[in-house]
N, C-alpha and C. Protein backbone atom coordinates (compact mmCIF):
# COMPACT_ATOMS: atom_id res chain seq x y z
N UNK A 1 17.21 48.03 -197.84
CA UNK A 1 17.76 48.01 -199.17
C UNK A 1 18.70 46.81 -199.25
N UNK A 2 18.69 46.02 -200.28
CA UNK A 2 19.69 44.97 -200.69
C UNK A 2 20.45 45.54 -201.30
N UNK A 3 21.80 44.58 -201.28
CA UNK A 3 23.21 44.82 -201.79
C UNK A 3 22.85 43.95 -202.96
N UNK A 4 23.62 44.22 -203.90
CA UNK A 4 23.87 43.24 -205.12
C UNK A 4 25.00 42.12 -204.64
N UNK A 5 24.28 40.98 -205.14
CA UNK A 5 25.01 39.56 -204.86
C UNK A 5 26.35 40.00 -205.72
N UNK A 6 27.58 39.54 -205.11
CA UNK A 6 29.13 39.43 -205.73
C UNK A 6 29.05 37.67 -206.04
N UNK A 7 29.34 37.96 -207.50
CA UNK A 7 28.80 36.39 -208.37
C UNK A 7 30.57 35.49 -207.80
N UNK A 8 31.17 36.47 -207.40
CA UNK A 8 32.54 35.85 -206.62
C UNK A 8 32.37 35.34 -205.43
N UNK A 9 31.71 36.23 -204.53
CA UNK A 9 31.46 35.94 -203.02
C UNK A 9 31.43 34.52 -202.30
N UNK A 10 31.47 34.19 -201.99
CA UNK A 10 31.03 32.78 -201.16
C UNK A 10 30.15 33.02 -200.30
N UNK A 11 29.11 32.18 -199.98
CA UNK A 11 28.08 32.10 -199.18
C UNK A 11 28.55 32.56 -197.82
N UNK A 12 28.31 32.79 -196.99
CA UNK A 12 28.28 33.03 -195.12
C UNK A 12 27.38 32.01 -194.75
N UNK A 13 27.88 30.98 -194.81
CA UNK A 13 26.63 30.27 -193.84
C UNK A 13 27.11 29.78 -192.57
N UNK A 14 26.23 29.71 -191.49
CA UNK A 14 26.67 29.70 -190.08
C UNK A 14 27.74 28.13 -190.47
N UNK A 15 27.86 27.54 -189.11
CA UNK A 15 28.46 26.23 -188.90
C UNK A 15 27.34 25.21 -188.57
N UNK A 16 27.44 23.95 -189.07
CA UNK A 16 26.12 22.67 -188.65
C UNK A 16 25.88 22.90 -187.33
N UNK A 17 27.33 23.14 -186.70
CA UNK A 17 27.09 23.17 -185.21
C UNK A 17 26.46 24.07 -184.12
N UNK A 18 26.49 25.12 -185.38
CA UNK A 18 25.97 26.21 -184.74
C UNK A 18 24.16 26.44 -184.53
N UNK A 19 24.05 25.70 -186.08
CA UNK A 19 22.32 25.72 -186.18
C UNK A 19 22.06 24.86 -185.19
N UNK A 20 22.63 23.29 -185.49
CA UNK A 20 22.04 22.40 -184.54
C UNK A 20 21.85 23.47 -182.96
N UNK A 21 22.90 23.96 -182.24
CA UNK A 21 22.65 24.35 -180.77
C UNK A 21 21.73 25.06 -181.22
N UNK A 22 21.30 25.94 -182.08
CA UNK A 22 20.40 27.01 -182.00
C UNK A 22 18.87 26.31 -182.12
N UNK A 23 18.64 25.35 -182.56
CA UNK A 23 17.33 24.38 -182.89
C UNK A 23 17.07 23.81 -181.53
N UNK A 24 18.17 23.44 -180.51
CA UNK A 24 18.40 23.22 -179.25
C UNK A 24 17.68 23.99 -178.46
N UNK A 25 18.56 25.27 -178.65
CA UNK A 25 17.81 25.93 -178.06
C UNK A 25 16.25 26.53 -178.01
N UNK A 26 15.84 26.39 -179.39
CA UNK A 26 14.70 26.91 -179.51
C UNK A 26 13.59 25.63 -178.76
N UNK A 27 13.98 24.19 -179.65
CA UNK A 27 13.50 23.04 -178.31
C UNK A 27 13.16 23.33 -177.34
N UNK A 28 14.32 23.61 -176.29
CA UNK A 28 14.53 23.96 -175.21
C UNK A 28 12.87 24.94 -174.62
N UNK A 29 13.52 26.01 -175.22
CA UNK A 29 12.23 27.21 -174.59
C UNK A 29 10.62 27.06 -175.24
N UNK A 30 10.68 25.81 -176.15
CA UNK A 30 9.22 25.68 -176.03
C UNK A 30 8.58 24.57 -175.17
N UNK A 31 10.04 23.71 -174.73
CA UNK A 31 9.59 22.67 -174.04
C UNK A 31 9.18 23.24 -172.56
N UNK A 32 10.23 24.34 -171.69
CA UNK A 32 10.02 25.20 -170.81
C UNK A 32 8.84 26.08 -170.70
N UNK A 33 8.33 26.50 -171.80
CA UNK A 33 6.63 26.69 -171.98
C UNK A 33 5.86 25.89 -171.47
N UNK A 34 5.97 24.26 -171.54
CA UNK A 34 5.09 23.70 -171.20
C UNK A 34 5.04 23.11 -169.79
N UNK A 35 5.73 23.35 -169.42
CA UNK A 35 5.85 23.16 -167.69
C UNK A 35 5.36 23.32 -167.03
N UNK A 36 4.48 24.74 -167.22
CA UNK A 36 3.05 24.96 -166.22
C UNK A 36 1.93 24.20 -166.64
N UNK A 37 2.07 23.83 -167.87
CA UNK A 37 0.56 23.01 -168.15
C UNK A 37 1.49 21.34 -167.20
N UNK A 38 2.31 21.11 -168.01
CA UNK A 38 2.59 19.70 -166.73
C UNK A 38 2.34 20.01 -165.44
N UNK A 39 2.60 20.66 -164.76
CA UNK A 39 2.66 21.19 -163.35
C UNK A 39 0.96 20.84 -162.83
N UNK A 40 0.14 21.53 -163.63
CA UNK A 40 -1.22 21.25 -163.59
C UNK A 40 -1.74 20.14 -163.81
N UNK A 41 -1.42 19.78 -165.11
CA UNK A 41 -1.70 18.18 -164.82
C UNK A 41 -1.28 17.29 -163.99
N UNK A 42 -0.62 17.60 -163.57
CA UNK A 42 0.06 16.12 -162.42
C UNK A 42 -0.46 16.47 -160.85
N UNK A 43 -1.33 17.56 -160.87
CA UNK A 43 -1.46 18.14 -159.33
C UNK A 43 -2.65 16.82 -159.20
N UNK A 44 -3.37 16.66 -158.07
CA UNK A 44 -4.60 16.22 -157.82
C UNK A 44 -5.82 17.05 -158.22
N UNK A 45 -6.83 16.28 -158.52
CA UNK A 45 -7.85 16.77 -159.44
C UNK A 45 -8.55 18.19 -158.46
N UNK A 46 -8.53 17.65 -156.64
CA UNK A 46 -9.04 18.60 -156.22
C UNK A 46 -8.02 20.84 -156.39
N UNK A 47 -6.75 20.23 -156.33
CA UNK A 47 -5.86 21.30 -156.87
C UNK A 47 -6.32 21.94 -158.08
N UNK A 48 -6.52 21.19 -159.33
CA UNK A 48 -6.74 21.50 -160.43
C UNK A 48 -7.78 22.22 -160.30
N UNK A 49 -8.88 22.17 -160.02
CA UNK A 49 -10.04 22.89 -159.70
C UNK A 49 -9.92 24.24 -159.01
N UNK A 50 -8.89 24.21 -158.24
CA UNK A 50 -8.37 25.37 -157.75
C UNK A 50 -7.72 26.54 -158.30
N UNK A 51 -6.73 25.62 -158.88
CA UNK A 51 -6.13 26.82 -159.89
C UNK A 51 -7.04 27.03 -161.11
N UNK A 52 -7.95 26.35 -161.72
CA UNK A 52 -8.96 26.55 -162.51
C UNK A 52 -9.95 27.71 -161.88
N UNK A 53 -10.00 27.37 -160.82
CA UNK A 53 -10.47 29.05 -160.44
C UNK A 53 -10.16 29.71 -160.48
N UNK A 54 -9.07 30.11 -160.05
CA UNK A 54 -8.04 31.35 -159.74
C UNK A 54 -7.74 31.80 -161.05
N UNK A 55 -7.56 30.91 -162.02
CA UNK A 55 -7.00 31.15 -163.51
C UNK A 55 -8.26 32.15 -164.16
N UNK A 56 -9.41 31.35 -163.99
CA UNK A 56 -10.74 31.95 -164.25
C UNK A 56 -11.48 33.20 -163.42
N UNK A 57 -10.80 33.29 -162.15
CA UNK A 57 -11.21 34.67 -161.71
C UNK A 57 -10.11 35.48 -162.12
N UNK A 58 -9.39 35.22 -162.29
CA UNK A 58 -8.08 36.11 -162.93
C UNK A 58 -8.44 36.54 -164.24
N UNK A 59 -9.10 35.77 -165.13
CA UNK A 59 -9.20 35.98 -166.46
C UNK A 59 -10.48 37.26 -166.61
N UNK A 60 -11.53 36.49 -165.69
CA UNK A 60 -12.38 37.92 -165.27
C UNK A 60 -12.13 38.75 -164.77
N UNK A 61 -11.26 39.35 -163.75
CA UNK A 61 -10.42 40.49 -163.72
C UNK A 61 -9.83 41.35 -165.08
N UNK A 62 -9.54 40.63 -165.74
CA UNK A 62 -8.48 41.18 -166.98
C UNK A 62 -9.95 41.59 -167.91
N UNK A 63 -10.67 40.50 -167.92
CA UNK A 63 -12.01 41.32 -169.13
C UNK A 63 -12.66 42.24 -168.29
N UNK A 64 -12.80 42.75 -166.93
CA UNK A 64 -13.45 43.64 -166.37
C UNK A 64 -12.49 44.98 -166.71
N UNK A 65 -10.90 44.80 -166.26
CA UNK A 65 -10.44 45.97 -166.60
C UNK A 65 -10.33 46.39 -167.74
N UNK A 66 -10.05 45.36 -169.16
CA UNK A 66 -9.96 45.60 -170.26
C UNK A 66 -10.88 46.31 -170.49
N UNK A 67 -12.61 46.16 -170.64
CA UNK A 67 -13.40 46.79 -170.47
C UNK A 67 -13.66 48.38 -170.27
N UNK A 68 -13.14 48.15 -168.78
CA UNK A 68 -12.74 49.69 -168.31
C UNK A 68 -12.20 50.77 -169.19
N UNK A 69 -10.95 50.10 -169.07
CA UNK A 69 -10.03 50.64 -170.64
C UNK A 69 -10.27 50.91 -171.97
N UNK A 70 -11.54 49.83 -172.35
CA UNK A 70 -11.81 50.71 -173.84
C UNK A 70 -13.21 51.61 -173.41
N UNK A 71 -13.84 51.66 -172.34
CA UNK A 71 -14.65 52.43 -172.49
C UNK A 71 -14.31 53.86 -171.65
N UNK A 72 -13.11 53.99 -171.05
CA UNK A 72 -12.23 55.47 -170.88
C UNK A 72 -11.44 55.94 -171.91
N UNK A 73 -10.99 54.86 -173.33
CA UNK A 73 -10.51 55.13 -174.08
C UNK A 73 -11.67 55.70 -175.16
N UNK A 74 -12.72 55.15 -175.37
CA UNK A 74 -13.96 55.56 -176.06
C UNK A 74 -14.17 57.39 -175.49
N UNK A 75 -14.19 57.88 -174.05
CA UNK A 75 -14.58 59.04 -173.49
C UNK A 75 -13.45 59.92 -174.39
N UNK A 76 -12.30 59.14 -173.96
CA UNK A 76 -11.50 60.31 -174.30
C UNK A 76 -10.87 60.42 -175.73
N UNK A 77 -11.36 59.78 -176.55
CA UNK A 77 -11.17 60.05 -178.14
C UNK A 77 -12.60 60.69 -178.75
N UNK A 78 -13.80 60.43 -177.23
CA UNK A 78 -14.82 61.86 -178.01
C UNK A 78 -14.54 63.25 -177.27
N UNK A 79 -13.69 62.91 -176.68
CA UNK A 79 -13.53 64.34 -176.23
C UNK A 79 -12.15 65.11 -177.03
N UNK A 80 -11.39 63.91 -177.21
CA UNK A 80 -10.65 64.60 -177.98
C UNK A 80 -10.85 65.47 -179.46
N UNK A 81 -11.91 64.84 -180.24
CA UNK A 81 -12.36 65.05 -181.55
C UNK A 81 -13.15 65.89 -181.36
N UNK A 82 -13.84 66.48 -180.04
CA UNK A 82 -14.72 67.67 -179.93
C UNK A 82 -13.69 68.48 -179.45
N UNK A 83 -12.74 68.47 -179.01
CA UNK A 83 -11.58 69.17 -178.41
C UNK A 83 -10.93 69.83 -180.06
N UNK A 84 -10.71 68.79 -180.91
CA UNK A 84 -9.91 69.12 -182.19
C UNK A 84 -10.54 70.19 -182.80
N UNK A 85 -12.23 69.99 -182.89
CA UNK A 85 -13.23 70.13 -183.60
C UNK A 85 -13.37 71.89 -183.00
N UNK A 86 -13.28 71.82 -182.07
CA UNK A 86 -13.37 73.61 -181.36
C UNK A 86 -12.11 74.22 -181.68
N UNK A 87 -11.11 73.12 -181.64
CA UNK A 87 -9.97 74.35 -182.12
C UNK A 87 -9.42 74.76 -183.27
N UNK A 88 -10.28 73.76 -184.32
CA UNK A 88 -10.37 74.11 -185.75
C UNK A 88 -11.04 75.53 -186.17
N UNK A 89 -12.22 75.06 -185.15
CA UNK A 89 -13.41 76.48 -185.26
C UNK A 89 -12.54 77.68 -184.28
N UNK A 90 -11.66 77.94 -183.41
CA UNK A 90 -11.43 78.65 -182.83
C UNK A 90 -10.26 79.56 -183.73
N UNK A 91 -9.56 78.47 -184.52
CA UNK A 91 -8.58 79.01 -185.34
C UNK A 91 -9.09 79.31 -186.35
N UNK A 92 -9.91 79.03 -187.13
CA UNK A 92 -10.31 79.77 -188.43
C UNK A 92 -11.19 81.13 -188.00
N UNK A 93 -11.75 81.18 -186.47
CA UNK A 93 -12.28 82.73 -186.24
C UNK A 93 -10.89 83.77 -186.32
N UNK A 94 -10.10 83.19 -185.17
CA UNK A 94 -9.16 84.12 -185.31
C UNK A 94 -7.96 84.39 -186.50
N UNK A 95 -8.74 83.65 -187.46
CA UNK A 95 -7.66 84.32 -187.97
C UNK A 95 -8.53 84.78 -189.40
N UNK A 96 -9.79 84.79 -189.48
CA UNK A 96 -10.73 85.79 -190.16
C UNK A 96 -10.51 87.37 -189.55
N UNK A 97 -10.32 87.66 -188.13
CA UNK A 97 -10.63 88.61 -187.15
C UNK A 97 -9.54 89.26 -187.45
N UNK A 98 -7.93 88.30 -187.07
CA UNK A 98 -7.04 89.01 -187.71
C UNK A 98 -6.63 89.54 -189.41
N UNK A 99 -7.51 89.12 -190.28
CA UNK A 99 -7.61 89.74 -191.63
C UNK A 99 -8.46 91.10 -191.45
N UNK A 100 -9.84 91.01 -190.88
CA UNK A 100 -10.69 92.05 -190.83
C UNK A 100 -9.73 93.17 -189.96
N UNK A 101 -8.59 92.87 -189.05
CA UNK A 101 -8.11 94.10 -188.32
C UNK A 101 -7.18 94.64 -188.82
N UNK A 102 -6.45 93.65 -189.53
CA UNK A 102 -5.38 94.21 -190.76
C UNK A 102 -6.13 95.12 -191.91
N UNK A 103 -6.67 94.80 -192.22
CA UNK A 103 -7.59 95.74 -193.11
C UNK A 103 -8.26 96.58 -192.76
N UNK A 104 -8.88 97.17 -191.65
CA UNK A 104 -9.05 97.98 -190.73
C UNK A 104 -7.78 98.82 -190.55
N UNK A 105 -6.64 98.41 -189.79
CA UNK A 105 -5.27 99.03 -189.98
C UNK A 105 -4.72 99.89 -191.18
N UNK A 106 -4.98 98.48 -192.32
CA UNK A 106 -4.57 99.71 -193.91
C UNK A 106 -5.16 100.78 -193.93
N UNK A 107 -6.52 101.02 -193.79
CA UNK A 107 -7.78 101.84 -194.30
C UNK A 107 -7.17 103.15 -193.13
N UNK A 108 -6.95 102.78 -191.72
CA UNK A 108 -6.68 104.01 -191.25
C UNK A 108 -5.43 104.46 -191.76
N UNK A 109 -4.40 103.76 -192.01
CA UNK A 109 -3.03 104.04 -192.50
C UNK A 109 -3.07 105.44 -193.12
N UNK A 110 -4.06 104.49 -194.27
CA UNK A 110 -4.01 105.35 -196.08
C UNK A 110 -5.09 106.55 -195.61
N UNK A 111 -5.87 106.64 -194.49
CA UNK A 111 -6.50 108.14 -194.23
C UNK A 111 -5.59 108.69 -193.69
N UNK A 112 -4.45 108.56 -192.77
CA UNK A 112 -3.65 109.07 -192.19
C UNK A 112 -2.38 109.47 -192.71
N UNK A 113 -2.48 109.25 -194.32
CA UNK A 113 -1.06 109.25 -195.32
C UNK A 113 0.07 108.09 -195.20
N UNK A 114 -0.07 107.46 -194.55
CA UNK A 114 0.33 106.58 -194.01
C UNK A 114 0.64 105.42 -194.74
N UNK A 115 0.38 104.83 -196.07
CA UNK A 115 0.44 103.76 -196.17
C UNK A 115 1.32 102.64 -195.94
N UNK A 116 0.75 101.41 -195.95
CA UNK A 116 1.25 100.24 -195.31
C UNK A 116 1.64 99.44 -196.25
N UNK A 117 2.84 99.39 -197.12
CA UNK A 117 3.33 98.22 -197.73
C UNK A 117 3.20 96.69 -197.89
């Protein structure tokens, strides 16, 4: 929810000095991002090939397990929905069963003088 602007108020705005360090900083951590790609480039070509493997059997690792993962996640959202699906059906028996026994109950009540409010 917004506040209503006070047509008195004065702005809040940080200090120049403050944005500038903060633009700094943001510089900073994207330039530090790129360090592993320098790192790679500057190795020798036979290196590069190396970690180009490793990067690439690594990457196939991650799509083999990912994999894994949506197809144990696939099992168990049909089991869950047949799981839901029985206890929908399990709850609407019992509680037909418990109407038919309540009414069963009245009927002996009211032979027995008994009635049940």
């Amino acid at each position: 929810m917004t506040k209503p602007l006070d047509q008195h108020a004065p702005l809040d705005l940080p200090e120049p000095s403050k944005v500038i360090f903060d633009q700094l900083l943001q510089t900073h951590k994207k330039v530090e991002g790129l360090y592993p790609l320098i790192d790679l480039l500057t190795r020798p070509d036979d290196q590069r090939e190396a970690l180009g493997e490793r990067l690439a059997s690594l990457l196939r690792e991650l799509i083999e397990t990912q994999q894994t993962y949506q197809a144990q996640h696939a099992e168990m959202t049909k089991a869950f929905t047949e799981l839901s699906r029985q206890t929908e059906t399990l709850t609407n028996t019992m509680q037909d069963r418990l109407v038919r026994q309540e009414k069963k109950m009245s009927q002996l009540m009211k032979m027995l003088g008994h009635p049940i409010d």
